[in-house]
N, C-alpha and C. Protein backbone atom coordinates (compact mmCIF):
# COMPACT_ATOMS: atom_id res chain seq x y z
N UNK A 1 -45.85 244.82 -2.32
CA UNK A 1 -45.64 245.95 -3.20
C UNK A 1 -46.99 246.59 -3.51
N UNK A 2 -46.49 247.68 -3.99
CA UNK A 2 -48.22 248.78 -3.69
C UNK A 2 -48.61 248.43 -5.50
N UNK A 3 -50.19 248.39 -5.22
CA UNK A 3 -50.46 247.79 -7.08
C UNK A 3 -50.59 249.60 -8.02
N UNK A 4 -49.75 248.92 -9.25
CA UNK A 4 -49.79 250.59 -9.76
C UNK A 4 -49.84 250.02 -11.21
N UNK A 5 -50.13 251.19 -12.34
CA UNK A 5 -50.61 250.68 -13.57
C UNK A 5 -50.20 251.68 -14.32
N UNK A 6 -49.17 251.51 -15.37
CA UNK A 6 -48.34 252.39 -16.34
C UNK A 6 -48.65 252.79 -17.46
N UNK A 7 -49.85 253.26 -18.55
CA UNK A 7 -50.04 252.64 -19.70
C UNK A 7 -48.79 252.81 -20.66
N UNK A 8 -48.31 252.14 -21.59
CA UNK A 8 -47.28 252.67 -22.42
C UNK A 8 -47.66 252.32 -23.96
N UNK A 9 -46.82 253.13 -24.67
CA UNK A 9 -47.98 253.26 -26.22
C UNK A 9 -46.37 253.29 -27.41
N UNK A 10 -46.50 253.06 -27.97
CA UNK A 10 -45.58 252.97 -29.30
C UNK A 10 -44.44 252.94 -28.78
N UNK A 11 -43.31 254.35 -29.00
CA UNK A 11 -41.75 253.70 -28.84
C UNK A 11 -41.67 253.62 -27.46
N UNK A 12 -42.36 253.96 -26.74
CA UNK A 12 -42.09 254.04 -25.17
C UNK A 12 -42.15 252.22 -25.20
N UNK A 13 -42.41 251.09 -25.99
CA UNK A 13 -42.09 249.58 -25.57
C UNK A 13 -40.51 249.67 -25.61
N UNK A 14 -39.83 250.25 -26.65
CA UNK A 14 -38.40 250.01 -26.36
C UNK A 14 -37.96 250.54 -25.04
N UNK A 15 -38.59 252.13 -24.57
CA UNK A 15 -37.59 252.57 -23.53
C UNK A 15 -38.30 251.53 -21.97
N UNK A 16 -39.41 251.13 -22.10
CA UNK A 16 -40.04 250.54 -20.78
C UNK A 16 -40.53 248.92 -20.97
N UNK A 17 -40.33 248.29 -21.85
CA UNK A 17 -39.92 246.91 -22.06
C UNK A 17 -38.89 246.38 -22.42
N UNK A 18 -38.22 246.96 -23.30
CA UNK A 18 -37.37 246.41 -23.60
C UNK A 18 -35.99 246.67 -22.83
N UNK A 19 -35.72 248.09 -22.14
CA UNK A 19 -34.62 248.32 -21.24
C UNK A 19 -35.27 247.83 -20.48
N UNK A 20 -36.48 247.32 -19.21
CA UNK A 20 -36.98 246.39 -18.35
C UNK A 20 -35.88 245.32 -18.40
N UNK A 21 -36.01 244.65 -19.34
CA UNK A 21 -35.84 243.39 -20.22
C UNK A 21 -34.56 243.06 -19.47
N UNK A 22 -33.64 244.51 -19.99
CA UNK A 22 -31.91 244.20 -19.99
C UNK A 22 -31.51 244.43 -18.18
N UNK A 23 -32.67 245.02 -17.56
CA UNK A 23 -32.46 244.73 -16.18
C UNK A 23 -32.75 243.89 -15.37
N UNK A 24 -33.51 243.08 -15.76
CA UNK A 24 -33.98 241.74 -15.03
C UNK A 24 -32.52 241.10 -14.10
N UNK A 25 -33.13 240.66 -13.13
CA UNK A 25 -31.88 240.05 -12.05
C UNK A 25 -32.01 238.36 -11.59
N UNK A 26 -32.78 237.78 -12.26
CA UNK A 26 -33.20 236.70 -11.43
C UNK A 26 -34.28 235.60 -13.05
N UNK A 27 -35.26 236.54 -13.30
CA UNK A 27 -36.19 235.70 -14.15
C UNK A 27 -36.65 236.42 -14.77
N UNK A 28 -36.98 236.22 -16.74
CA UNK A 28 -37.40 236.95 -17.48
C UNK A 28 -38.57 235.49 -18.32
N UNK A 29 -39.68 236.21 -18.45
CA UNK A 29 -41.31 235.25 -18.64
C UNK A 29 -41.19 235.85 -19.97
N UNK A 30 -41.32 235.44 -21.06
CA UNK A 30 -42.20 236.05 -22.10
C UNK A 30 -43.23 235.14 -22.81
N UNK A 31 -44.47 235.33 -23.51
CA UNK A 31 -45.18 235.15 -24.76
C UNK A 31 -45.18 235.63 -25.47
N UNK A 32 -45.42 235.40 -26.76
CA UNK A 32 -45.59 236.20 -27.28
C UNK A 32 -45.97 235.27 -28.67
N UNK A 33 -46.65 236.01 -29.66
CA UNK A 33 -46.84 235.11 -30.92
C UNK A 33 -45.60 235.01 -31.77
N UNK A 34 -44.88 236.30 -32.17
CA UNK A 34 -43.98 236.31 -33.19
C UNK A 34 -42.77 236.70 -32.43
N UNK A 35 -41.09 235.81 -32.60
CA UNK A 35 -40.33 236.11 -32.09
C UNK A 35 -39.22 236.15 -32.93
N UNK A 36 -39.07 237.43 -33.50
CA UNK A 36 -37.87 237.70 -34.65
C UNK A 36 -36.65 237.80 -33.68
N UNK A 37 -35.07 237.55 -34.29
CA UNK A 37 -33.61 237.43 -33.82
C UNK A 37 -33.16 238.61 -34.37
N UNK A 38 -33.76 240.14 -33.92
CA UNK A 38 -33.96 241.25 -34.68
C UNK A 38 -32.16 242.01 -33.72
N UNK A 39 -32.08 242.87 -34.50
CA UNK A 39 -30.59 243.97 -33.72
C UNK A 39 -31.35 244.48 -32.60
N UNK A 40 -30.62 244.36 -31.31
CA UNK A 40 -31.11 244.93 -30.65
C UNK A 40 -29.68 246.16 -29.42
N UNK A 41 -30.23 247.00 -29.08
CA UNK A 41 -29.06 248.36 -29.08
C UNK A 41 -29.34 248.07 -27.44
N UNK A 42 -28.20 247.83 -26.36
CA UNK A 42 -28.23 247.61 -25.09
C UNK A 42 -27.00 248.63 -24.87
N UNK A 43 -27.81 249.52 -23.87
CA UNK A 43 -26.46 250.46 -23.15
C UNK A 43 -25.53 249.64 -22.31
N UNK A 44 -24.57 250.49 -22.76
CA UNK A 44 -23.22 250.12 -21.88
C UNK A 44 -22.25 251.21 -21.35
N UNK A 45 -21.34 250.74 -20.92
CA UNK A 45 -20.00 251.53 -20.49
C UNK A 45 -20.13 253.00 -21.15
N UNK A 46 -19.45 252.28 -22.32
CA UNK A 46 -19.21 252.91 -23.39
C UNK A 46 -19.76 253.92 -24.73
N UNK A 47 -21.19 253.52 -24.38
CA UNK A 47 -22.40 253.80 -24.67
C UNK A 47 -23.66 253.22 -25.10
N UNK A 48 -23.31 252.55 -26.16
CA UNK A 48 -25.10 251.57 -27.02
C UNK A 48 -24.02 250.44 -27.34
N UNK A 49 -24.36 248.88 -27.92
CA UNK A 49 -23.72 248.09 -28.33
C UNK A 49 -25.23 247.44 -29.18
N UNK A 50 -24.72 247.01 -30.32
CA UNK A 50 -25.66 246.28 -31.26
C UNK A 50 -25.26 244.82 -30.58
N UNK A 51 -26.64 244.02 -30.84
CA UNK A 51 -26.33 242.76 -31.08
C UNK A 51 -27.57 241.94 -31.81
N UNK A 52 -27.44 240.54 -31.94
CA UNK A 52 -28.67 239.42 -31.68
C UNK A 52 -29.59 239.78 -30.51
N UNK A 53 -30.97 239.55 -30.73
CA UNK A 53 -31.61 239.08 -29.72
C UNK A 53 -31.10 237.80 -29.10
N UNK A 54 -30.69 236.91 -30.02
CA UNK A 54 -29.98 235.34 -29.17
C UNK A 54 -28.77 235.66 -28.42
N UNK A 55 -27.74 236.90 -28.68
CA UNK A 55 -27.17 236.90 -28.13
C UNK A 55 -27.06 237.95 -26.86
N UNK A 56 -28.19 238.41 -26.82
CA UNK A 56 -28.84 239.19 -25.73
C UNK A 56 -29.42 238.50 -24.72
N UNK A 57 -29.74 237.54 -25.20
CA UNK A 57 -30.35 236.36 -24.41
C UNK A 57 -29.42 235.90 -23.55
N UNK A 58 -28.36 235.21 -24.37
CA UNK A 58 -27.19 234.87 -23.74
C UNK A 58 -26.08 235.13 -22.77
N UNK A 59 -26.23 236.72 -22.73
CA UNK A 59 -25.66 237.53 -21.96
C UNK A 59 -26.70 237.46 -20.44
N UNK A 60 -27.94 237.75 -20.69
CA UNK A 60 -29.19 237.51 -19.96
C UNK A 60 -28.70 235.98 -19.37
N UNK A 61 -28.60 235.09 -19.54
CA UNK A 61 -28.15 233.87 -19.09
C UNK A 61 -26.89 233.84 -18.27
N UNK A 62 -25.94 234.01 -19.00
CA UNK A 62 -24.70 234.58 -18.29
C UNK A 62 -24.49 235.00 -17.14
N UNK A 63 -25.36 235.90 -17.29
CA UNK A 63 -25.62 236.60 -15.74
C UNK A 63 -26.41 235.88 -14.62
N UNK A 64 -27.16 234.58 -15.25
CA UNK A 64 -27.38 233.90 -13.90
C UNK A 64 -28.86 234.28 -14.58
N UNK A 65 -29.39 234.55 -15.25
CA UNK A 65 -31.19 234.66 -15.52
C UNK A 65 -32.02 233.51 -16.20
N UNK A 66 -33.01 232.92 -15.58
CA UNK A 66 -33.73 232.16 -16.45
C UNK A 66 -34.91 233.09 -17.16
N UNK A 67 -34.35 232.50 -18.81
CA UNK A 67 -34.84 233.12 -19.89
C UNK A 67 -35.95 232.49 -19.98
N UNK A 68 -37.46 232.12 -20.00
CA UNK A 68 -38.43 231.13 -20.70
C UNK A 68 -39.11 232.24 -21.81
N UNK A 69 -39.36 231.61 -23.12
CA UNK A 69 -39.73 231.97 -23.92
C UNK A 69 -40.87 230.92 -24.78
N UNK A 70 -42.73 231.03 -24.70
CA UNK A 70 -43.46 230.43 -25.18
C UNK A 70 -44.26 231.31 -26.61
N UNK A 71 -43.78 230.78 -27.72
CA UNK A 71 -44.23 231.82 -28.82
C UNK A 71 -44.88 230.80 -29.78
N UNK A 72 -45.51 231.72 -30.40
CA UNK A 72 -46.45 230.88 -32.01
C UNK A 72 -45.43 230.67 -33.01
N UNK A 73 -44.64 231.62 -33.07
CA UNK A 73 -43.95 231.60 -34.53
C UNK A 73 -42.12 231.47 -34.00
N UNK A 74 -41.26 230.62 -33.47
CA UNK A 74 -40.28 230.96 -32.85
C UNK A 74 -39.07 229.99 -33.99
N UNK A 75 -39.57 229.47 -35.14
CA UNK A 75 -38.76 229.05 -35.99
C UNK A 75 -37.47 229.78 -36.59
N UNK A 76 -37.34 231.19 -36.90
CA UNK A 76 -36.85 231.84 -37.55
C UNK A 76 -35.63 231.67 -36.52
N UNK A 77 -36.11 232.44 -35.24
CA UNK A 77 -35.15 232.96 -34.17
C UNK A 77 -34.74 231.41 -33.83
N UNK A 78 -35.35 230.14 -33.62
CA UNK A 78 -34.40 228.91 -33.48
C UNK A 78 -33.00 228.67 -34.59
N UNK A 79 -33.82 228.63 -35.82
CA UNK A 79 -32.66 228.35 -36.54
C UNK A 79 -31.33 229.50 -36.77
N UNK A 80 -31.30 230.34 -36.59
CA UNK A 80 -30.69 231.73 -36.80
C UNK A 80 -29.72 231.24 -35.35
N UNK A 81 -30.62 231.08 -33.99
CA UNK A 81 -29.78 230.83 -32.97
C UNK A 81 -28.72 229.75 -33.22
N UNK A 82 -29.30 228.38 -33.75
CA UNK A 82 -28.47 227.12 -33.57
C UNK A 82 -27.60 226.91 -34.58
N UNK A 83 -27.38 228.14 -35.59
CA UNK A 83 -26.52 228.04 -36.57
C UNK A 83 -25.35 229.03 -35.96
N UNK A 84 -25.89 230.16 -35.12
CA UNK A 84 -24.78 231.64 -34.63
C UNK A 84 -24.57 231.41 -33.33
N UNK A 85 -25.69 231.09 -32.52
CA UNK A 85 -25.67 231.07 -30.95
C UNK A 85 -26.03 229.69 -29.77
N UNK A 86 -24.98 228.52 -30.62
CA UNK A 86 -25.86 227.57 -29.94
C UNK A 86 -25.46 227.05 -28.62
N UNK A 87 -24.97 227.87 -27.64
CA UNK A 87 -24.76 228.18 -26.24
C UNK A 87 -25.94 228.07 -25.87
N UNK A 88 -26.45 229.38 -26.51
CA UNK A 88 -27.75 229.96 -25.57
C UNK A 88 -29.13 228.99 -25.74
N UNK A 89 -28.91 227.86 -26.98
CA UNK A 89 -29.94 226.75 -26.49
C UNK A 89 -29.02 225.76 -25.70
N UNK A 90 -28.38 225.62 -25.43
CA UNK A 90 -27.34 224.64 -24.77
C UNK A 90 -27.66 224.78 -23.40
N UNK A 91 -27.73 225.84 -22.95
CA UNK A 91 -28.02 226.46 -21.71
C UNK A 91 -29.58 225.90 -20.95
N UNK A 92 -28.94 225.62 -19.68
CA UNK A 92 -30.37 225.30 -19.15
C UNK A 92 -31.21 226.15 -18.39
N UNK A 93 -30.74 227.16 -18.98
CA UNK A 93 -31.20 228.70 -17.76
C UNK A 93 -32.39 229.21 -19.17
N UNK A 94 -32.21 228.96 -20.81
CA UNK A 94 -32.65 229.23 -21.30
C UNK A 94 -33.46 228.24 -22.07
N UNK A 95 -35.18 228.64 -22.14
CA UNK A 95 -35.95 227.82 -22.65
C UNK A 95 -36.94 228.41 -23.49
N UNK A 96 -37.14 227.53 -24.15
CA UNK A 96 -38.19 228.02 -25.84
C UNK A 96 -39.09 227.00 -26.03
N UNK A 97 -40.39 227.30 -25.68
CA UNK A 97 -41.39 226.58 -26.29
C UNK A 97 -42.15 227.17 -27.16
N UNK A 98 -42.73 225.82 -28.08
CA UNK A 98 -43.51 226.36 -29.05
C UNK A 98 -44.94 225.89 -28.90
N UNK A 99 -45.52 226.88 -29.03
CA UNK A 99 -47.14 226.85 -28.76
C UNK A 99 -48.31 227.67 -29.67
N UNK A 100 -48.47 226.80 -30.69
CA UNK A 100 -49.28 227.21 -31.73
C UNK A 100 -50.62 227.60 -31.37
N UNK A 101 -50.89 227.91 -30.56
CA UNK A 101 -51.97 228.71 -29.99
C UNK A 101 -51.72 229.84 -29.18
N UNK A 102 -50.46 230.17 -28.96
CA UNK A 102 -50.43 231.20 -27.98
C UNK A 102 -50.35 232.81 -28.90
N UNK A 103 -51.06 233.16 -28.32
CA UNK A 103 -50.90 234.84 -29.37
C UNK A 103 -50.94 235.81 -28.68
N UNK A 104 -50.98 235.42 -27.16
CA UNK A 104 -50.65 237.05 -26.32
C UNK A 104 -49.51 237.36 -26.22
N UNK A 105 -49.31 238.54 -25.58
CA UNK A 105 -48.04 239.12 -25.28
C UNK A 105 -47.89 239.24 -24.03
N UNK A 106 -46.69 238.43 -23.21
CA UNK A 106 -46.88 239.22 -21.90
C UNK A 106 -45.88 238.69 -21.30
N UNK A 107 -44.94 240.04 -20.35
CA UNK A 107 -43.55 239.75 -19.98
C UNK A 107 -43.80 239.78 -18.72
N UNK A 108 -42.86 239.12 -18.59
CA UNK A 108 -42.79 239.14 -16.53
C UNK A 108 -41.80 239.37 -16.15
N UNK A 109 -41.08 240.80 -15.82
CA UNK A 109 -39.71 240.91 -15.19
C UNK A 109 -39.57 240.47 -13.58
N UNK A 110 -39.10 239.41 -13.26
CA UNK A 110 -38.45 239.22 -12.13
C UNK A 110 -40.09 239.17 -11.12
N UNK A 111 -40.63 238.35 -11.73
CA UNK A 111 -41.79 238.02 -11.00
C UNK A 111 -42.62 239.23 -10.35
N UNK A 112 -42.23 240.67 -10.78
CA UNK A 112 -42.30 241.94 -10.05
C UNK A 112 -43.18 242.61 -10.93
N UNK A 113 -43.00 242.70 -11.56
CA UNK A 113 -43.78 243.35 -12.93
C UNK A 113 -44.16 242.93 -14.13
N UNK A 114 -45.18 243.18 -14.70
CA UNK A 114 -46.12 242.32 -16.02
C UNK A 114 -46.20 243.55 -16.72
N UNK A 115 -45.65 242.99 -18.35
CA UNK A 115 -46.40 243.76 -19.04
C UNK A 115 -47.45 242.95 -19.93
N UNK A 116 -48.26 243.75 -20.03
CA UNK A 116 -49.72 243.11 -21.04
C UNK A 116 -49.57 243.48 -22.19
N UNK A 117 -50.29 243.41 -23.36
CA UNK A 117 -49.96 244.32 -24.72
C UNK A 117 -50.21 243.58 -26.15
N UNK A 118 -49.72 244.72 -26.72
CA UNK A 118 -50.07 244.49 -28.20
C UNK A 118 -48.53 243.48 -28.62
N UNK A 119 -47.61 243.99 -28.29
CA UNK A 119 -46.15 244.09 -28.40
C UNK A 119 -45.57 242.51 -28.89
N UNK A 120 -44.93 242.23 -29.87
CA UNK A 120 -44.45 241.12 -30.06
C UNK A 120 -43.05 240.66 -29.98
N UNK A 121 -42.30 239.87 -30.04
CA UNK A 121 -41.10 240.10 -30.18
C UNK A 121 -40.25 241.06 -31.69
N UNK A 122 -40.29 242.00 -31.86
CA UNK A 122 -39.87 242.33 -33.02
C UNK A 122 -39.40 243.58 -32.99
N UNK A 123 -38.71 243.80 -34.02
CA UNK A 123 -37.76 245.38 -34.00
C UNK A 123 -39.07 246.33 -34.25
N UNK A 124 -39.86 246.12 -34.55
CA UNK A 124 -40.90 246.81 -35.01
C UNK A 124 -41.85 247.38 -34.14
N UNK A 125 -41.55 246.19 -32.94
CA UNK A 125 -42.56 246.65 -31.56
C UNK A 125 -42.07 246.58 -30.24
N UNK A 126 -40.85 246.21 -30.16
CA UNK A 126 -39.99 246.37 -28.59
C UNK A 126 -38.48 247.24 -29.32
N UNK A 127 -37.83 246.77 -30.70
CA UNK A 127 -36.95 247.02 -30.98
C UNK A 127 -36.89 248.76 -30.78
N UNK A 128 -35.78 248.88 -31.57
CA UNK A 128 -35.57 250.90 -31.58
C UNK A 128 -35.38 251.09 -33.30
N UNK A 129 -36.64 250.54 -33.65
CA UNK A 129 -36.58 251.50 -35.03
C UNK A 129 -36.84 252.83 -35.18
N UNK A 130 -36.67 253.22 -36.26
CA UNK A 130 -36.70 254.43 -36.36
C UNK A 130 -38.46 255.15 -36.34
N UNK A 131 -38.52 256.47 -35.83
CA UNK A 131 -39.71 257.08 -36.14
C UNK A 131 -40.37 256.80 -37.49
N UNK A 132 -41.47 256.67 -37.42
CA UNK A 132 -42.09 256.55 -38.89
C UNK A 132 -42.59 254.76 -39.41
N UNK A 133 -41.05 253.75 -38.47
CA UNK A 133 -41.03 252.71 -38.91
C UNK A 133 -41.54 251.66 -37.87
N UNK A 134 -42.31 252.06 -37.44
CA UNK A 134 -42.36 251.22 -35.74
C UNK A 134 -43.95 250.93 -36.02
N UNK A 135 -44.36 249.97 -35.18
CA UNK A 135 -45.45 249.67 -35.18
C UNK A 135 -46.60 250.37 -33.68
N UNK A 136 -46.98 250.89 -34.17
CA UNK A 136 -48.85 251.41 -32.65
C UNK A 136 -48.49 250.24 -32.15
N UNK A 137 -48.39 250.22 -30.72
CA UNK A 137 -48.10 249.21 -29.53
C UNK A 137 -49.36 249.83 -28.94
N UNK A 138 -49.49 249.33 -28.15
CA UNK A 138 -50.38 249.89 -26.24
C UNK A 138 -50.16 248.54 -25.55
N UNK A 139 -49.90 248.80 -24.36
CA UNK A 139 -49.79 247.86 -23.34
C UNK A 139 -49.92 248.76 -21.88
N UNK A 140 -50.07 247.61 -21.14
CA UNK A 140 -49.80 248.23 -19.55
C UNK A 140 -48.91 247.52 -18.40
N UNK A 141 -47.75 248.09 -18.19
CA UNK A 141 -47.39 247.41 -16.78
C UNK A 141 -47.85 247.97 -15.81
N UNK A 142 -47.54 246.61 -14.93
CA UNK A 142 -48.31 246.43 -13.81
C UNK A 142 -47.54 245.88 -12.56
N UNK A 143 -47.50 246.45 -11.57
CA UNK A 143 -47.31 246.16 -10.37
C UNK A 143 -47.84 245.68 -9.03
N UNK A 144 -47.44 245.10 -8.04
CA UNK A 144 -48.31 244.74 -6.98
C UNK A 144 -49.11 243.30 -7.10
N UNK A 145 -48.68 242.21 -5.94
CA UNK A 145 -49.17 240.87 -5.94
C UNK A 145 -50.55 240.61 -6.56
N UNK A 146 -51.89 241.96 -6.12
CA UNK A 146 -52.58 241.73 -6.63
C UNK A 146 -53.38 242.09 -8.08
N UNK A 147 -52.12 242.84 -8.86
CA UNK A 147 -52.47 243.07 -10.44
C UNK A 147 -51.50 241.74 -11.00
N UNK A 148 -50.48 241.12 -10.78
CA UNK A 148 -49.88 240.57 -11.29
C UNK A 148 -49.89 239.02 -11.32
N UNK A 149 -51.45 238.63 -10.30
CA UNK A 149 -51.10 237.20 -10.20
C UNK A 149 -52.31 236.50 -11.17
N UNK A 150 -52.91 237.41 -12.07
CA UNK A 150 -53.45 236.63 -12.94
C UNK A 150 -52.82 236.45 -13.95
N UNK A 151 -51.90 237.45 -14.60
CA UNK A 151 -51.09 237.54 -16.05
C UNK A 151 -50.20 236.17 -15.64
N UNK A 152 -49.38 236.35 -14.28
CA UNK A 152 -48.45 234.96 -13.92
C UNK A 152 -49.04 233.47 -14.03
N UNK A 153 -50.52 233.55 -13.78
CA UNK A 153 -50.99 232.11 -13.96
C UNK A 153 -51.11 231.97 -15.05
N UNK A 154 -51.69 232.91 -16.39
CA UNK A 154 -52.06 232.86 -17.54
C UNK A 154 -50.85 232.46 -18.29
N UNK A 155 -49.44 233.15 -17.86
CA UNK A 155 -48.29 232.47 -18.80
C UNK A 155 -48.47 230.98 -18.27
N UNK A 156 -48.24 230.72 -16.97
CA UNK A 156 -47.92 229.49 -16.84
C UNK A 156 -48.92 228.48 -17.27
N UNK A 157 -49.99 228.68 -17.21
CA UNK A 157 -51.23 228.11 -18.19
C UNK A 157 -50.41 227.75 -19.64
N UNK A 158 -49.84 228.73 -20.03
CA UNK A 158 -49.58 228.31 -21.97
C UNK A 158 -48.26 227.50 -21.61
N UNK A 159 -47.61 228.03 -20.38
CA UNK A 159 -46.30 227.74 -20.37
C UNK A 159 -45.87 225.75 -20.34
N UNK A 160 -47.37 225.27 -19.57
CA UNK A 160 -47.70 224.14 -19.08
C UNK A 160 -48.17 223.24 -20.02
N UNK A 161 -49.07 224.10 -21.48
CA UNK A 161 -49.64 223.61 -21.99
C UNK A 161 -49.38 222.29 -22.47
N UNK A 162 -49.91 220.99 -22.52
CA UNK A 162 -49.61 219.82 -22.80
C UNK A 162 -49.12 219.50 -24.21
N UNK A 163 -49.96 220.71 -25.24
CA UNK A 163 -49.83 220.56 -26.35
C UNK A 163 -48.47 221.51 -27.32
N UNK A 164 -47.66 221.85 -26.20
CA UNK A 164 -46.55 222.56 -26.59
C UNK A 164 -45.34 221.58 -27.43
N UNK A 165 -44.94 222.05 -27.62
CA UNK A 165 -43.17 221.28 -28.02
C UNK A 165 -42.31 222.05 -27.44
N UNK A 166 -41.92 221.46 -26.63
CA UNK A 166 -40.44 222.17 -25.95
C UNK A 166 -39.18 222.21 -26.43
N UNK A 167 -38.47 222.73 -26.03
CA UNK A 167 -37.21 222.76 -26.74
C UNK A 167 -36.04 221.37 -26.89
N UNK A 168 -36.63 220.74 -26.82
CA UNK A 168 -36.16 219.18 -27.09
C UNK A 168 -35.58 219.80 -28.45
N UNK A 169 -34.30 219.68 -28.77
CA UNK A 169 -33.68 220.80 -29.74
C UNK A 169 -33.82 219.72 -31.09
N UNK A 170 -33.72 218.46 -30.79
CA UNK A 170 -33.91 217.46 -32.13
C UNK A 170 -35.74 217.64 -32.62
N UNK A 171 -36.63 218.04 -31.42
CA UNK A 171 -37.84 217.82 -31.99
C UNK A 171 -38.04 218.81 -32.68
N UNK A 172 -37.71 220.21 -31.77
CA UNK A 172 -37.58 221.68 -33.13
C UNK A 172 -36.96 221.48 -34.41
N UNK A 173 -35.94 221.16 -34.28
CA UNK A 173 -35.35 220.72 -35.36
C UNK A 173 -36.36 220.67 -36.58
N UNK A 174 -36.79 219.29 -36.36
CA UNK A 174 -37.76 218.65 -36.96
C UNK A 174 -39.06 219.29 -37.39
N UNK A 175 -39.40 220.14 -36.90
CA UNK A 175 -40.44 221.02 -36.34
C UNK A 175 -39.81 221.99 -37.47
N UNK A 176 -39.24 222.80 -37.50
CA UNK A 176 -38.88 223.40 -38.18
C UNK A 176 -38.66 223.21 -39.53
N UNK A 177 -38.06 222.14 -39.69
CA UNK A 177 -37.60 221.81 -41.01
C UNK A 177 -39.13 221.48 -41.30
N UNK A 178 -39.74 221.60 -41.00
CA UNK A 178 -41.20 221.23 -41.34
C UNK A 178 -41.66 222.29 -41.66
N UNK A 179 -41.70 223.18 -40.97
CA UNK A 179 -42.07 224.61 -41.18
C UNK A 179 -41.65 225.54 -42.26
N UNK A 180 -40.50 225.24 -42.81
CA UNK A 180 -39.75 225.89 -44.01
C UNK A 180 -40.18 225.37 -45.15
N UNK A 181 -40.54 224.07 -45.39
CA UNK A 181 -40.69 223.61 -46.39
C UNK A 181 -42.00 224.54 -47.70
C-alpha cells in the first residue's frame, strides 16, 4: 500500500476515527489512557442508532472482530460493562488490559491504518458531541507498511507489557474495587 498521511483535528475524530472504528473487518488495536462507556451514534439502515461503547464493542465482536483494548484508566467502562454487557468480556475476540503507564493514543484499523493523536476514548474526543462541547483533538492517520510499522510495534510493546493486568476478569475485579475505594 502507497504510504499517505491525513492530518485530522477536532470533530473530524468522530467522522474519521470513530466511523473507521465501525468499519473494521478483521482487527481493531486501541490505547489509549482514558476509556469512558460513553453513547455512541452508529449509522444504520434506518439511519443513526444510540448505544454503549460496550455494546458497540459487542456488535464489533459479533461480527467476527478482535477487539484489544490497553488503557490507563479502563475501570469505569469494566464495571459499567460487567454489570450491562457481560458477553462482551465473556468473549474471547474481546480483550482489555490495564496498563498504568500507557497514555498514548493509537488505533489500528485492520492492521491497515494507524491513527496517532491526542484522542482518548471519550464522547468528548472520538464521540459526536455537540459543537462548543468537544475537546481540540489533532492526530494523523497513516497509511502504507512503511508509516505504520512503528505505531504497530509500539502498541504491541504496551500491549506485551509484563507489568499489565489483563483481563483475568476476577483480577480486575479486584483491581477495581481497589480503585473505587
Amino acid at each position: 500500500m502507497e504510504n499517505r498521511v491525513s492530518f485530522i483535528a477536532d470533530e473530524e475524530h468522530y467522522t474519521e476515527v470513530f466511523m473507521r472504528m465501525t468499519e473494521v473487518e478483521s482487527n481493531l488495536k486501541i490505547a489509549t489512557g482514558d476509556l469512558k462507556n460513553f453513547n455512541v451514534c452508529v449509522e444504520t439502515i434506518d439511519g443513526e442508532e444510540k448505544m454503549r461503547l460496550c455494546d458497540f464493542f459487542l456488535s464489533l465482536v459479533e461480527r467476527g472482530v478482535h477487539v484489544q483494548v490497553v488503557c490507563m484508566k479502563p475501570w469505569g467502562f469494566y464495571n459499567y460493562s460487567k454489570e450491562n454487557c457481560p458477553q462482551l468480556l465473556d468473549s474471547p475476540l474481546f480483550e482489555l488490559r490495564h496498563n498504568e503507564h500507557n497514555h498514548m493514543k493509537v488505533f489500528v484499523f485492520d492492521d491497515e491504518c494507524v491513527y496517532i493523536g491526542s484522542a482518548n476514548i471519550t464522547s468528548a474526543a472520538i464521540g459526536k458531541r455537540a459543537i462548543g462541547k468537544r475537546n481540540h483533538e489533532a492526530g494523523m492517520l497513516l497509511w502504507g507498511d512503511d508509516l505504520i510499522e512503528a505505531p504497530l510495534n509500539h502498541f504491541d510493546r504496551a500491549w506485551d507489557d509484563p507489568c499489565i493486568l489483563k483481563h483475568t476478569w476476577k483480577r480486575f475485579a479486584k483491581k477495581a474495587k481497589e480503585w473505587n475505594r
